[in-house]
Protein backbone atom coordinates (compact mmCIF):
# COMPACT_ATOMS: atom_id res chain seq x y z
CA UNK A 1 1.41 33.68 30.57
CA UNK A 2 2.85 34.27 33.68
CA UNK A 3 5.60 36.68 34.64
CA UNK A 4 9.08 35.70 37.10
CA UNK A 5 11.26 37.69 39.19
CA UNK A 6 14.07 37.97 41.43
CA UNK A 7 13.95 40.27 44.36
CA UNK A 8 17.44 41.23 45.66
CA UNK A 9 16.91 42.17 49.33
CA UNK A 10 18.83 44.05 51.58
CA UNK A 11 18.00 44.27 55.39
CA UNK A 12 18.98 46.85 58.27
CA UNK A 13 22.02 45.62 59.93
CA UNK A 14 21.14 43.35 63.29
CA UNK A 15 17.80 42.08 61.38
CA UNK A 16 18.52 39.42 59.14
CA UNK A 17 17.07 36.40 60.85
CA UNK A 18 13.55 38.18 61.92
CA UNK A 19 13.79 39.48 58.37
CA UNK A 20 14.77 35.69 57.28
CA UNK A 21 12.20 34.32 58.73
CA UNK A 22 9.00 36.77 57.78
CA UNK A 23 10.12 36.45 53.80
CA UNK A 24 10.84 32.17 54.31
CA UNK A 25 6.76 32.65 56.08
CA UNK A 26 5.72 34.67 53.30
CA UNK A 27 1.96 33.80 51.74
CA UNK A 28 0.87 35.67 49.25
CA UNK A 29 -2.15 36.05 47.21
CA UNK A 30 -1.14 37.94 44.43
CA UNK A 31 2.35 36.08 43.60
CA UNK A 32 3.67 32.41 44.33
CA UNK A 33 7.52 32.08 46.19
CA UNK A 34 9.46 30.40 44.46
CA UNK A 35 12.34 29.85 46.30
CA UNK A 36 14.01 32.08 49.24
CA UNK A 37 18.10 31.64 49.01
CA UNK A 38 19.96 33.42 51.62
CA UNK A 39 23.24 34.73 49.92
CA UNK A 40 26.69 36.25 50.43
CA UNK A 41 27.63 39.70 48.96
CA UNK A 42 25.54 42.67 48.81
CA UNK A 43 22.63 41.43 49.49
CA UNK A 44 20.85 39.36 52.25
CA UNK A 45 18.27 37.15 50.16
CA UNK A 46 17.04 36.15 46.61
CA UNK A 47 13.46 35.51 46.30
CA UNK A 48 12.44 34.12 42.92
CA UNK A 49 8.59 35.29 42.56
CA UNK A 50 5.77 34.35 39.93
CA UNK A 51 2.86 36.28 39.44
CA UNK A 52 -0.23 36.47 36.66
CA UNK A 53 1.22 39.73 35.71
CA UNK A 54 3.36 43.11 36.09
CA UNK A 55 0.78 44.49 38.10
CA UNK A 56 0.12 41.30 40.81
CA UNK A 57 4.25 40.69 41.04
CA UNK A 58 4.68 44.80 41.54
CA UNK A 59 2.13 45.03 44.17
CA UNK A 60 3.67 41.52 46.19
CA UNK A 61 6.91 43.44 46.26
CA UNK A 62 5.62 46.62 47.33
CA UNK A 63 2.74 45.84 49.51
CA UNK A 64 4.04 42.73 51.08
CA UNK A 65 7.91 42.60 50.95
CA UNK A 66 8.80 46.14 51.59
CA UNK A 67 6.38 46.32 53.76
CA UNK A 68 8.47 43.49 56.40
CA UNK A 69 10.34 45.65 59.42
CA UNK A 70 13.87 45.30 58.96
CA UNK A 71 13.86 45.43 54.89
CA UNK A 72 16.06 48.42 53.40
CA UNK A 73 16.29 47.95 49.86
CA UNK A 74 14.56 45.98 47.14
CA UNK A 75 16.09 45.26 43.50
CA UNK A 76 13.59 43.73 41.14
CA UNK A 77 14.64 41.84 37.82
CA UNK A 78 12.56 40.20 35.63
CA UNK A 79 13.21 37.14 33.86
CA UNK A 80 13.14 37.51 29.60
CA UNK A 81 12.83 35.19 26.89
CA UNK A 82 14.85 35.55 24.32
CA UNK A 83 13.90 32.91 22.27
């Protein structure tokens, strides 16, 4: 069973379209990209992830994500099922 998230991203002010681009280029190993929506508010961009597992989706965001120049802030949250 495979695991989804939603990574809320915020970027350093005068950044967003290198910062665009690098997460819209994005190919990782450990988790697929879903989709990449740029958004208004308080954050820059949703990217909807899914991964094998906690572990593979954790180290995407972490190793991969955060690790783009011009990213701030993260905010992960997983998708449930309630049913």
């Amino acid at each position: 069973m495979s695991i989804r998230g939603y990574v809320l991203i915020e970027f350093e002010v005068g950044r967003t379209q290198a910062v665009d681009s690098a997460i819209r280029g994005l190919r990782s190993a450990r988790a697929t990209v879903l989709a990449v929506d740029t958004v208004t508010g308080p954050y820059d961009v949703i990217v909807q992830l899914e991964a094998s597992d906690l572990d593979q989706l954790g180290r995407c965001i972490t190793a991969e994500i955060q690790s783009i120049a011009g990213v701030q802030r993260t905010t992960t949250c997983l998708a449930v099922s309630l049913g």
